[in-house]
Protein backbone atom coordinates (compact mmCIF):
# COMPACT_ATOMS: atom_id res chain seq x y z
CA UNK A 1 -23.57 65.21 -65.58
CA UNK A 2 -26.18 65.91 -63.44
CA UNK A 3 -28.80 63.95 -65.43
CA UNK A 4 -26.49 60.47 -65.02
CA UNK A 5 -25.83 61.64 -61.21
CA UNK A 6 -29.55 61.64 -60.92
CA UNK A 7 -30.30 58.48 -62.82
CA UNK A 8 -27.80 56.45 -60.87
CA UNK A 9 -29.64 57.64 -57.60
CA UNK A 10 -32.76 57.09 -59.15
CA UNK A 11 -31.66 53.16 -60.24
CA UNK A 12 -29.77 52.13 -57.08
CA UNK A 13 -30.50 49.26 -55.58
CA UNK A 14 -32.48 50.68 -52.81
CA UNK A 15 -33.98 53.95 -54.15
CA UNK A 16 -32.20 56.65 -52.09
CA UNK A 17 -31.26 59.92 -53.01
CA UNK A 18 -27.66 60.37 -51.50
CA UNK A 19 -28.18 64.14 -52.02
CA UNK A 20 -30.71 64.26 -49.73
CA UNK A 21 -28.78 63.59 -46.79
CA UNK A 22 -31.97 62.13 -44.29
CA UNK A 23 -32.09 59.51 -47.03
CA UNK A 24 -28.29 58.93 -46.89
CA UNK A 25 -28.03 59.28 -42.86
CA UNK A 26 -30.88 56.62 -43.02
CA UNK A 27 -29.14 54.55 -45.04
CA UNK A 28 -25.61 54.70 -43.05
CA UNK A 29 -27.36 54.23 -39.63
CA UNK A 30 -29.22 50.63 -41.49
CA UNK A 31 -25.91 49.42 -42.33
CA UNK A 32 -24.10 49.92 -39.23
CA UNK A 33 -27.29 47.84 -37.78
CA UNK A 34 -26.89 45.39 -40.04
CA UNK A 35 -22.67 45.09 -39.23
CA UNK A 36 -23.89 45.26 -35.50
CA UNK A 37 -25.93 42.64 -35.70
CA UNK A 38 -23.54 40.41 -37.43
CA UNK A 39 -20.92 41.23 -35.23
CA UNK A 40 -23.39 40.32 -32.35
CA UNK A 41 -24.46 37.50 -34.15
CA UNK A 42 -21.09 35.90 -34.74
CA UNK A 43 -19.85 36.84 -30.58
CA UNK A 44 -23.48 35.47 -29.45
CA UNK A 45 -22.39 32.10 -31.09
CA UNK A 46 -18.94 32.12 -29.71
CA UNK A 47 -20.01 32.95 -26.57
CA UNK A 48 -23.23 30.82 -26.41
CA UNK A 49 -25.04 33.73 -25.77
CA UNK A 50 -28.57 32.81 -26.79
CA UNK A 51 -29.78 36.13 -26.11
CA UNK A 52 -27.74 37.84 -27.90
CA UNK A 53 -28.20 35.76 -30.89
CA UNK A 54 -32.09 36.09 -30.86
CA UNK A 55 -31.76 40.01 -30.44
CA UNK A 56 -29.23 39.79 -34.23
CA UNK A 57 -32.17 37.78 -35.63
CA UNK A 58 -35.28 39.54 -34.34
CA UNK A 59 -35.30 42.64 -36.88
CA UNK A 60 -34.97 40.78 -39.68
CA UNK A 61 -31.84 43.52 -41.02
CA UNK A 62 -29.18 40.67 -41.03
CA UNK A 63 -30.06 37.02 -42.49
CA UNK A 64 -27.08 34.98 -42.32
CA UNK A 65 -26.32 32.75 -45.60
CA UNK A 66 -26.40 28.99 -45.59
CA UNK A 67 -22.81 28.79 -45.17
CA UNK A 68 -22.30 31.34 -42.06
CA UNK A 69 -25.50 29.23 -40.15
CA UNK A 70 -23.71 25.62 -41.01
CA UNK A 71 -20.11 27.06 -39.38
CA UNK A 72 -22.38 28.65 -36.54
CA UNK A 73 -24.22 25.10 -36.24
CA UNK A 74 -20.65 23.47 -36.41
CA UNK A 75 -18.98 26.14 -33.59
CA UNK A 76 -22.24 25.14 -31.28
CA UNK A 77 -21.53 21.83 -31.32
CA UNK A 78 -17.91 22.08 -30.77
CA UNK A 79 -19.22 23.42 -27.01
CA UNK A 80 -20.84 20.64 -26.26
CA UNK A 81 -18.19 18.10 -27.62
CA UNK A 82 -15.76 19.69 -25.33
CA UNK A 83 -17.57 19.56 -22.38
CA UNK A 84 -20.23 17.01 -23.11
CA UNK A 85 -21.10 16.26 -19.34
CA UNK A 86 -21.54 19.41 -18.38
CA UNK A 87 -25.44 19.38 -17.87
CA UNK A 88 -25.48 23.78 -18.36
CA UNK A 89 -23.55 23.48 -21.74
CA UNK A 90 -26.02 21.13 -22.72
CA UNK A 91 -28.90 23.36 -21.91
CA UNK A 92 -27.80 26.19 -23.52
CA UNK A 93 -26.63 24.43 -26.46
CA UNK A 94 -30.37 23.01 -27.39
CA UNK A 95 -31.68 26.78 -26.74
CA UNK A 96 -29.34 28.33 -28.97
CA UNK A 97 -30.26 25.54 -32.00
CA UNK A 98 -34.08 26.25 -30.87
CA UNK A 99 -33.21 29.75 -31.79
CA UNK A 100 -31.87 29.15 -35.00
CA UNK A 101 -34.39 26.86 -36.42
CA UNK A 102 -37.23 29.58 -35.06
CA UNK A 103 -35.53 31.54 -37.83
CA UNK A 104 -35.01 28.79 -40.12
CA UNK A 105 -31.47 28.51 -40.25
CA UNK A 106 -30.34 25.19 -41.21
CA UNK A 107 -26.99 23.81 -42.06
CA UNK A 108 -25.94 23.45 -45.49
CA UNK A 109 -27.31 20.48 -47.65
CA UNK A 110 -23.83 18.87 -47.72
CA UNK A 111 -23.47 18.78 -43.40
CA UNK A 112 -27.31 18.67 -42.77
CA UNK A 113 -27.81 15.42 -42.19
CA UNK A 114 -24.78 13.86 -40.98
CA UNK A 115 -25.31 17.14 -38.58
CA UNK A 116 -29.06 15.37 -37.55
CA UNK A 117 -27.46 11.91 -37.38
CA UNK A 118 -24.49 12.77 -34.80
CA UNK A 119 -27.43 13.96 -32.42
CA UNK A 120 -30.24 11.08 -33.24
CA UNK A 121 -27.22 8.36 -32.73
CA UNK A 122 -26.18 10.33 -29.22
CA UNK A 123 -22.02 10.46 -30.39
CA UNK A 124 -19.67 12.02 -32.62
CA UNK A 125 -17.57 9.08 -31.81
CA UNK A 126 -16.66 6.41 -28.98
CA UNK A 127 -15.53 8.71 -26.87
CA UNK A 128 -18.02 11.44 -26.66
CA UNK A 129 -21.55 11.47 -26.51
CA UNK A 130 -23.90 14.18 -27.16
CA UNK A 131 -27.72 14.68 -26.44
CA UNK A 132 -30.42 16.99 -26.94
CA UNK A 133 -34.49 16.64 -26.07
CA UNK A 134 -36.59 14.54 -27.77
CA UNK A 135 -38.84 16.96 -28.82
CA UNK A 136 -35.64 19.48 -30.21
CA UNK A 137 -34.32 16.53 -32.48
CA UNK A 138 -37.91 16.15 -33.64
CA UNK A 139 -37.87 19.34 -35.14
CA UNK A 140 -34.64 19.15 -36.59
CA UNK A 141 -35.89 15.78 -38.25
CA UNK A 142 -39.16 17.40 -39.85
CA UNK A 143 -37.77 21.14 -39.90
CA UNK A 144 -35.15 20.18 -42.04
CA UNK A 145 -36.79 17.50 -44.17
CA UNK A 146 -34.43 14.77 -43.44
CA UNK A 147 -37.20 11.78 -43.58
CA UNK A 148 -37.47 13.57 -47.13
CA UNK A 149 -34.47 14.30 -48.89
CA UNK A 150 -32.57 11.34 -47.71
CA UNK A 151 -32.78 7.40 -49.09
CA UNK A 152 -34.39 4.51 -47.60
CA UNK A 153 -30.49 3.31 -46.55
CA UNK A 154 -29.36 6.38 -44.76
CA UNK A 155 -32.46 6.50 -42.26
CA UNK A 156 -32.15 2.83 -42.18
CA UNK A 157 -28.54 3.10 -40.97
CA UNK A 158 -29.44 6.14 -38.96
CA UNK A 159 -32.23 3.95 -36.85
CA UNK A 160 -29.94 0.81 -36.44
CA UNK A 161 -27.08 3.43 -35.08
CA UNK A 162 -29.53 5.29 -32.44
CA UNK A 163 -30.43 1.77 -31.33
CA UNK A 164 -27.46 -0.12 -30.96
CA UNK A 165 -25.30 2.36 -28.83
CA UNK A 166 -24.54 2.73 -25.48
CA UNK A 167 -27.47 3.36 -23.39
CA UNK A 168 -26.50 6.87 -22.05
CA UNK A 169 -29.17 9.38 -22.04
CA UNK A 170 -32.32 9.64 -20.48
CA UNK A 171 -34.55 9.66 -23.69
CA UNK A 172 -32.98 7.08 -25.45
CA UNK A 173 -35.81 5.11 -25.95
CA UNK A 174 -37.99 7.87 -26.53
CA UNK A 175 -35.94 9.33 -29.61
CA UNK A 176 -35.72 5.82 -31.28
CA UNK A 177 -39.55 5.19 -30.77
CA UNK A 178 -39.87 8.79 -32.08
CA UNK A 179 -38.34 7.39 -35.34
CA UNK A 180 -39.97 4.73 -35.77
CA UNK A 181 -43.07 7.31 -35.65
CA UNK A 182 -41.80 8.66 -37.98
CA UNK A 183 -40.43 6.14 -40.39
CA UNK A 184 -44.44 5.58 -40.58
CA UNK A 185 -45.40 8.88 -41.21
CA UNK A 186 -43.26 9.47 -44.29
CA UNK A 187 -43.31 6.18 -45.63
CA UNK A 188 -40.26 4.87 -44.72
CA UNK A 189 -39.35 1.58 -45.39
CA UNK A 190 -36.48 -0.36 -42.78
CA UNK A 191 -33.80 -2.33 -44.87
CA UNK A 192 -30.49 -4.40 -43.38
CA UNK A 193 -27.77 -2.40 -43.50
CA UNK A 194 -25.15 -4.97 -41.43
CA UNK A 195 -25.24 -2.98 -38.62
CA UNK A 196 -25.49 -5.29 -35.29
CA UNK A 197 -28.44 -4.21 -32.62
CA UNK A 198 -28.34 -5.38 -29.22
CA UNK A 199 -31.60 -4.03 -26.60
CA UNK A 200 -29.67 -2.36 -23.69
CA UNK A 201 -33.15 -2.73 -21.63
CA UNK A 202 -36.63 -4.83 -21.58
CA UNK A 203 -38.58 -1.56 -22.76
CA UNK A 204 -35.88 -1.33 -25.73
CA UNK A 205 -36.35 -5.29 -26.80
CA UNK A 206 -40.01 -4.74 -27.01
CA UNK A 207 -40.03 -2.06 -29.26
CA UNK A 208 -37.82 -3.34 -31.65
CA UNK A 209 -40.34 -6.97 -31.69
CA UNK A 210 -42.74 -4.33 -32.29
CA UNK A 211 -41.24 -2.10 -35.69
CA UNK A 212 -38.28 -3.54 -36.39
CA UNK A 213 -38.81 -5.99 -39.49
CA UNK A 214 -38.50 -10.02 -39.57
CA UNK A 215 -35.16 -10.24 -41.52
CA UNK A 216 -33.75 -7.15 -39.43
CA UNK A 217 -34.67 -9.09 -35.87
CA UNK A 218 -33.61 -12.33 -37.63
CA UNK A 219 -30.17 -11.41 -39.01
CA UNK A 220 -29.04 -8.38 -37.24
CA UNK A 221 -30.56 -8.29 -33.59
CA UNK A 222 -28.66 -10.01 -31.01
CA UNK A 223 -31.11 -11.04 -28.04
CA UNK A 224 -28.43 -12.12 -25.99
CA UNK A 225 -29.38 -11.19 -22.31
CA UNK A 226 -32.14 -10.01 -23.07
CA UNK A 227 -33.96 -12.95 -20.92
CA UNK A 228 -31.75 -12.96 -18.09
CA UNK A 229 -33.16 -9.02 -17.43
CA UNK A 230 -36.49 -10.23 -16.87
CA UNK A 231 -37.48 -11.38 -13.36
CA UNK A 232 -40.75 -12.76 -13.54
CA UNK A 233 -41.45 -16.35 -15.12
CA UNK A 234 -44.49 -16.07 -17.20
CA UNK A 235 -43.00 -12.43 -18.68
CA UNK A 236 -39.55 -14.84 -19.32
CA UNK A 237 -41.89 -17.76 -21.25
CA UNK A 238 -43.73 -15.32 -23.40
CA UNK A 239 -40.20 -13.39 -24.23
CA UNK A 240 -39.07 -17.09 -25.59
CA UNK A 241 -42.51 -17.90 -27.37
CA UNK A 242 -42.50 -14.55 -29.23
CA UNK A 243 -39.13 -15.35 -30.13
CA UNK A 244 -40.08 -18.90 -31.17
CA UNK A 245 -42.90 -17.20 -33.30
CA UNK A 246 -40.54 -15.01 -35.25
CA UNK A 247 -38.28 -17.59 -36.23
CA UNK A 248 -35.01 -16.09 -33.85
CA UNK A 249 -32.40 -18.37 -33.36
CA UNK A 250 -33.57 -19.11 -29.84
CA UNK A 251 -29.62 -20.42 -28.97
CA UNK A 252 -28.88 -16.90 -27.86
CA UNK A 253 -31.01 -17.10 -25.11
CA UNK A 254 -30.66 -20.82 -23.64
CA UNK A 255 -27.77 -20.58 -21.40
CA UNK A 256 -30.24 -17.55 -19.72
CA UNK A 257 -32.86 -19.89 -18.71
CA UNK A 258 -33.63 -20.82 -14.97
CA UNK A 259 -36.82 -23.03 -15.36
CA UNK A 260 -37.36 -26.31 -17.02
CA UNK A 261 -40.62 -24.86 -18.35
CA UNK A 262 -38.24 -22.06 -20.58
CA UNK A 263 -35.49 -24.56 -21.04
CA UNK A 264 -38.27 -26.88 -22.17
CA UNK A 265 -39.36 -24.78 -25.05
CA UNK A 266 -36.11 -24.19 -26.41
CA UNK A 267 -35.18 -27.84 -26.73
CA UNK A 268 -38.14 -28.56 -27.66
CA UNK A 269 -37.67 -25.98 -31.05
CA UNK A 270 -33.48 -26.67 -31.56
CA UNK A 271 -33.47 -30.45 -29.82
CA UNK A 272 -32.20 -32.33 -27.20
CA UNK A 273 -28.49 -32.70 -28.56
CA UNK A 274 -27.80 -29.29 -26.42
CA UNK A 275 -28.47 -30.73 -23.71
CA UNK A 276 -25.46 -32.15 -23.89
CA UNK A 277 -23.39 -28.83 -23.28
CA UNK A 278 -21.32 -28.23 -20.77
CA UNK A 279 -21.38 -24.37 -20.93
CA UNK A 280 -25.53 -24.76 -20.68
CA UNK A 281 -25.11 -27.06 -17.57
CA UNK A 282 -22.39 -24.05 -15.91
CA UNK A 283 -25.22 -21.53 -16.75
CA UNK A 284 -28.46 -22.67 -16.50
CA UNK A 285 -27.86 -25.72 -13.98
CA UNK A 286 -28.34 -23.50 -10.74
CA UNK A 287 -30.74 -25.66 -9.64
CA UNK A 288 -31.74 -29.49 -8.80
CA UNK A 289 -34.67 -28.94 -11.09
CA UNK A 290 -32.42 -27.73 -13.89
CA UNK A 291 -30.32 -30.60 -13.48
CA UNK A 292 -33.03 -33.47 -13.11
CA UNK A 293 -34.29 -31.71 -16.46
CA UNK A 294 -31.28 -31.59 -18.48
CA UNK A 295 -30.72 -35.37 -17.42
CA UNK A 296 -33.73 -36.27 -18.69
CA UNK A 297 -33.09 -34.84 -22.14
CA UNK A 298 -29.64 -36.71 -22.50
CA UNK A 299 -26.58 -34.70 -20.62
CA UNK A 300 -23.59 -36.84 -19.77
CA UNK A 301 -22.04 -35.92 -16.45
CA UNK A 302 -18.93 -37.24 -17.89
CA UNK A 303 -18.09 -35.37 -21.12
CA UNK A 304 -19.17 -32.75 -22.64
CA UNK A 305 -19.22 -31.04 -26.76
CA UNK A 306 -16.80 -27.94 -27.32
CA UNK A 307 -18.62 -27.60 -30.21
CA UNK A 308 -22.12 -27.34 -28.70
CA UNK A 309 -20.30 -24.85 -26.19
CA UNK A 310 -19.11 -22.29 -28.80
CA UNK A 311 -22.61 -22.41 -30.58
CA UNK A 312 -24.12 -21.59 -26.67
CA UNK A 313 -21.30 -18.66 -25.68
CA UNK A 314 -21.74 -16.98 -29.19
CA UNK A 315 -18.10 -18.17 -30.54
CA UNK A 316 -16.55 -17.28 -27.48
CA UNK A 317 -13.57 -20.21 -26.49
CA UNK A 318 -14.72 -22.75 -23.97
CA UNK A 319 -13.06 -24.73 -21.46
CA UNK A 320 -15.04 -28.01 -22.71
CA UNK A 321 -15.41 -29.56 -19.06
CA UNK A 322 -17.72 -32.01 -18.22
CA UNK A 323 -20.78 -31.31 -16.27
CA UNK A 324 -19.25 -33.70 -13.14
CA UNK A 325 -16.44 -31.31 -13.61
CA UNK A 326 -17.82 -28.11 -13.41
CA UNK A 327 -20.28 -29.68 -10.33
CA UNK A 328 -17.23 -30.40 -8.34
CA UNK A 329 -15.46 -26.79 -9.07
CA UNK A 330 -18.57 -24.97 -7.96
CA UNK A 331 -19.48 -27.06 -4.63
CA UNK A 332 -22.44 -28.59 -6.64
CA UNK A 333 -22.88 -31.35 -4.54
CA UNK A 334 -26.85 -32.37 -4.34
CA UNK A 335 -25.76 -32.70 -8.61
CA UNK A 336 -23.21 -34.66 -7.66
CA UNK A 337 -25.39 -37.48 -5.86
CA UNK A 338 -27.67 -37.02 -8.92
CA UNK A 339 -24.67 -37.78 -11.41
CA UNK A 340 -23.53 -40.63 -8.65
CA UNK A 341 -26.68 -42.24 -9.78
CA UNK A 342 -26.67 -42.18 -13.59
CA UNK A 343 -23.01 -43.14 -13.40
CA UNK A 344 -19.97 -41.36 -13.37
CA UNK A 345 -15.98 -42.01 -13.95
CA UNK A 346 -13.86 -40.74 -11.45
CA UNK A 347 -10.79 -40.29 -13.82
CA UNK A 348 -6.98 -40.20 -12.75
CA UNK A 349 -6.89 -36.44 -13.43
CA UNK A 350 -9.79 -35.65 -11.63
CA UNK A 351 -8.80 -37.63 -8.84
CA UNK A 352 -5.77 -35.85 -8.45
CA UNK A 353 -7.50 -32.51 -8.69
CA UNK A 354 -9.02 -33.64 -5.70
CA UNK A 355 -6.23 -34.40 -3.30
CA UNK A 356 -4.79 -31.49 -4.37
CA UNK A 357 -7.60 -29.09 -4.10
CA UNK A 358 -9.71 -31.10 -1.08
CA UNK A 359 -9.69 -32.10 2.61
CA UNK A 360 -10.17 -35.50 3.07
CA UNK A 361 -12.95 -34.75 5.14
CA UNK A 362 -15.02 -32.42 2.60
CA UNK A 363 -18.23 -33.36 1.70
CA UNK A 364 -17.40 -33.26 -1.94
CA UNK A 365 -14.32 -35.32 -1.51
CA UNK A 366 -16.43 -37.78 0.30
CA UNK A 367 -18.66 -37.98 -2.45
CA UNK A 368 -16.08 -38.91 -5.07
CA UNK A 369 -14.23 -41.15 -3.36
CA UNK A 370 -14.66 -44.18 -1.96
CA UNK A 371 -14.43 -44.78 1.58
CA UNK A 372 -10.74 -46.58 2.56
CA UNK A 373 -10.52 -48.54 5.53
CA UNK A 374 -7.36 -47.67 7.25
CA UNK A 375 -4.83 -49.58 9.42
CA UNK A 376 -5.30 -49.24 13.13
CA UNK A 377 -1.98 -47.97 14.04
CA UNK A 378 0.30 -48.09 17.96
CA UNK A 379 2.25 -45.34 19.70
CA UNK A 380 5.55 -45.89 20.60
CA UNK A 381 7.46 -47.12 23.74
CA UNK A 382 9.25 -43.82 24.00
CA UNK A 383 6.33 -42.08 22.99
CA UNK A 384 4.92 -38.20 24.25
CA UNK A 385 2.13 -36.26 23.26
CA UNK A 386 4.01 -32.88 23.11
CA UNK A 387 3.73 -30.99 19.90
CA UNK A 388 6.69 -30.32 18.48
CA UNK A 389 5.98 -27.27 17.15
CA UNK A 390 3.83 -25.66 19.85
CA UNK A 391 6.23 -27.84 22.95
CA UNK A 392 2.50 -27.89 24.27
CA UNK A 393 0.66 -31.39 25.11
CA UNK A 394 -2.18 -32.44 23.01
CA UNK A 395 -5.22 -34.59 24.18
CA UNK A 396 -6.05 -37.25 22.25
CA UNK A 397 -9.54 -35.91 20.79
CA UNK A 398 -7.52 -33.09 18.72
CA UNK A 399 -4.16 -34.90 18.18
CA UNK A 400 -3.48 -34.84 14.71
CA UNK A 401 -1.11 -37.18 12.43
CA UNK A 402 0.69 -37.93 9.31
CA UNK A 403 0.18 -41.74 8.47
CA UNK A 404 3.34 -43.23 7.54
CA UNK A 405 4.54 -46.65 6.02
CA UNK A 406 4.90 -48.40 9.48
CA UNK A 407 1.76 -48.57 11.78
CA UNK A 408 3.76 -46.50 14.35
CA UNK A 409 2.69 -43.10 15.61
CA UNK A 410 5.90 -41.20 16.78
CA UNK A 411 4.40 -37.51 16.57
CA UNK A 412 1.30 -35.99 16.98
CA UNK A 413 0.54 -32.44 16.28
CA UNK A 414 -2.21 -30.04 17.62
CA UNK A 415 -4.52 -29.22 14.71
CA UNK A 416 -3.32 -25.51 14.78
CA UNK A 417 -0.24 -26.49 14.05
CA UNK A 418 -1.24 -28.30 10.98
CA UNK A 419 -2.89 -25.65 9.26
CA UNK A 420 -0.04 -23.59 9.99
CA UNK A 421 2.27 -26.03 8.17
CA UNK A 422 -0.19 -26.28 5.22
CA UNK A 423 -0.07 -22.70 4.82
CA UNK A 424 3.71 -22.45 4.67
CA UNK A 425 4.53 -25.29 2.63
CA UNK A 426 6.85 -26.59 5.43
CA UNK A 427 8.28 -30.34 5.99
CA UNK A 428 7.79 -32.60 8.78
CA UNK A 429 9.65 -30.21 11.67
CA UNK A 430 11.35 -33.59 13.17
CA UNK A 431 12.69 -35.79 10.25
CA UNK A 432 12.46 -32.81 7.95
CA UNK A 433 10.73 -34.94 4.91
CA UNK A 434 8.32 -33.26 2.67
CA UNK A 435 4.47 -33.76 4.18
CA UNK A 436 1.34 -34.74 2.24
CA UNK A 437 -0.90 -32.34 3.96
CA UNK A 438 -4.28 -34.04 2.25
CA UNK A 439 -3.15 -36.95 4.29
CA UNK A 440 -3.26 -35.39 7.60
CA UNK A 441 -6.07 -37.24 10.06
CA UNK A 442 -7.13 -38.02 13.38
CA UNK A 443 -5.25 -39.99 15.63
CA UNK A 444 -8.29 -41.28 17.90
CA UNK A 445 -10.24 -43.26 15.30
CA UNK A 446 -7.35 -44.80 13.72
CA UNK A 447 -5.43 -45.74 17.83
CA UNK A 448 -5.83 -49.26 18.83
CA UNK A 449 -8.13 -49.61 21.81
CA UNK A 450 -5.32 -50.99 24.06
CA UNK A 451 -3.42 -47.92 23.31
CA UNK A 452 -6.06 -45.24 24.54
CA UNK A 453 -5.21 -45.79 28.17
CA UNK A 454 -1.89 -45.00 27.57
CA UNK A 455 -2.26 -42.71 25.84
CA UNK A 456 -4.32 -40.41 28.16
CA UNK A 457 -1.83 -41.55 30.65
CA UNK A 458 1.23 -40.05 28.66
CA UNK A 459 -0.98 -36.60 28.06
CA UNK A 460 -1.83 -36.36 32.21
CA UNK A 461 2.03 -37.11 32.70
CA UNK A 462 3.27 -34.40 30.01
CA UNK A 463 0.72 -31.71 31.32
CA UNK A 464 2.18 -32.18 34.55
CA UNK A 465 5.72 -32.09 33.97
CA UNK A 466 4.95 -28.85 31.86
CA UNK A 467 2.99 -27.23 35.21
CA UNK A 468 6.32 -27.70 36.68
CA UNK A 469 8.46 -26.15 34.41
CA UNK A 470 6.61 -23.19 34.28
């Protein structure tokens, strides 16, 4: 008995004599280490202790197996996804992962790199974004052999994901230029994977001309506002002649342009039949210059193609107004003189939008429509120039009427008054009929000459009799 006794001591797994009881003493104080530093291991995690988790790892007694470190990786992250703005979460989070890949500790082959991915994109999903340093997702990227073990299409997809989200962090451009470092270093080659890429900034487009290939920019980039973020003109042109170069669809950028010299380039490349847009008029026709140009290459102020507009907006429904349209909605009236001489139509509809919309005497209702000479009109026998509304006499520079049938004035009204009406909607306050407020004018150019006396006659006679009142 004694023989096997010794034999099994002899052929454990570690060698140790449990009759000697140093040996054995030895051996129970390792193991309750070892449980210790589990246990310390596992509440370090929970906790987000990092300290505590380096002190488990330091002695090398407890190694945790790929399957405890991807759960620990998992709990980690579940910190920062609940309170992702929290800048101190955040901080401690990235020490505790530096920790664990010191020790190389990795997730499981499975979670790896969908684990990588969630960080290099910057979300878990559209609602919460998480980040890390630069040089900490490095080392997660080479630590862990991603750029190795994975397929041309998954760090593909990864790339086009890091680029085309929200701009959120800090070192967003620095992580995505850090792939495309190394996508050279190990080879990598960039294929389409259908995912849509829009720059967020001017640094961000200019890295992507740089790596991203031809039939990625071509297909699957969309420069939309991308010009519009750059202020100076010769950095605008050479944005539009790169583009040119590399055979983008240079529509996305058109309605962006301020300067005939960009807008020139464009045509140029796609023709003048755009010119003929309304929606690239309402954009890029901010100025005379603009205008003058877009003239030259063929607009009509008078209609406009819907067609041509949805190509321009990116699909987006237009309103398909004419140029002359959209110049009258927006005050564009040096345009307007311009379209005056080229020729334009004055339609029934847009007529009407202008006596509804317009004074008679603004400068843009002036413009469109044509002086009429009006009818000199009389005052009445029994006539007054007390306001009927205010009981208050008006002189004749500011009397104000409503032109009638008959060439008889029987009210005037102080221009106060007026505007008051307009805003209220109200009749005439004396025959109670509905008033045509566009209509409302000046009495003194539109009084016959004979009548002027009088009527400054009537006013000193009605300012008197309302001194005595008082």
């Amino acid at each position: 008995m004694s023989r096997l006794v010794n034999e099994s001591n002899i052929n454990s797994n570690n060698n140790i004599n449990y009759r000697n009881k140093k040996a054995y003493a030895s051996r129970a104080q390792e193991r309750g280490a070892k449980m210790l530093m589990k246990t310390d291991f596992a509440k370090g995690i929970e906790t987000l202790d990092v300290e505590r988790v380096e002190a488990a790892l330091r002695h090398g007694l407890y190694r945790p197996t790929t399957r405890t470190a991807s759960r620990a990786y998992n709990e980690i992250k579940k910190h920062q996804k609940n309170r992702h703005f929290d800048a101190r979460i955040t901080k401690k989070v990235a020490a505790m992962y530096s920790v664990l890949i010191k020790y190389n500790l990795e997730p499981d082959g499975s979670s790896c790199t969908s684990f990588v991915k969630s960080y290099v994109t910057g979300s878990i999903n559209s609602d919460v974004f998480l980040e890390l340093p630069t040089r900490l997702i490095r080392k997660m990227l080479t630590e862990w052999r991603v750029f190795i073990r994975c397929d041309d299409r998954f760090v593909s997809d990864m790339v086009y994901n890091a680029i085309g989200r929200v701009e959120f962090r800090p070192n967003h451009i620095k992580v995505v230029k850090m792939l495309f470092d190394l996508c050279r270093t190990h080879g990598r080659t960039l294929i389409r994977t259908g995912t849509k890429v829009h720059p967020t900034s001017t640094k961000m487009t200019q890295l992507l001309l740089t790596n991203l290939p031809r039939n990625v920019l071509q297909e699957d980039v969309d420069f939309r506002y991308t010009l519009s973020a750059m202020m100076r003109k010769q950095d605008r042109i050479e944005h539009i002649r790169t583009l040119r170069s590399m055979g983008i669809d240079l529509r996305q950028v058109i309605i962006e342009t301020r300067h005939p010299d960009e807008l020139k380039i464009i045509l140029d490349r796609i023709g003048n039949e755009y010119a003929k847009s309304g929606e690239l008029y309402r954009h890029a026709g901010r100025r005379v210059q603009m205008t003058k140009f877009l003239l030259l290459r063929g607009m009509d102020p008078n209609s406009t193609r819907r067609d041509l507009d949805e190509i321009l907006t990116g699909g987006h429904r237009s309103t398909g107004q004419s140029p002359l349209r959209i110049a009258v909605a927006e005050g564009r009236n040096k345009d307007i003189r311009l379209f005056k001489k080229k020729g334009i139509a004055v339609t029934p509809d847009l007529r009407r939008y202008l006596e509804t919309y317009y004074l008679p005497d603004d400068p843009t209702y002036k413009l469109l429509t044509p002086p009429v000479r009006q009818r000199k009109v009389s005052i009445v026998n029994a006539f007054n120039t007390v306001d009927p509304v205010t009981l208050t006499p008006v002189p004749l520079n500011q009397a104000t009427i409503y032109p009638t049938n008959t060439s008889k004035v029987y009210h005037v009204f102080h221009p106060s008054t007026v505007s008051r009406l307009r805003s209220n909607g109200a009749r005439h306050p004396m025959t109670m009929l509905p008033l045509n407020h566009s209509k409302a004018t000046k009495l003194m150019p539109l009084l016959r000459k004979a009548d002027h006396k009088r009527y400054h006659d009537t006013y000193a006679r009605d300012v008197a009799r309302n001194n005595n009142n008082q």
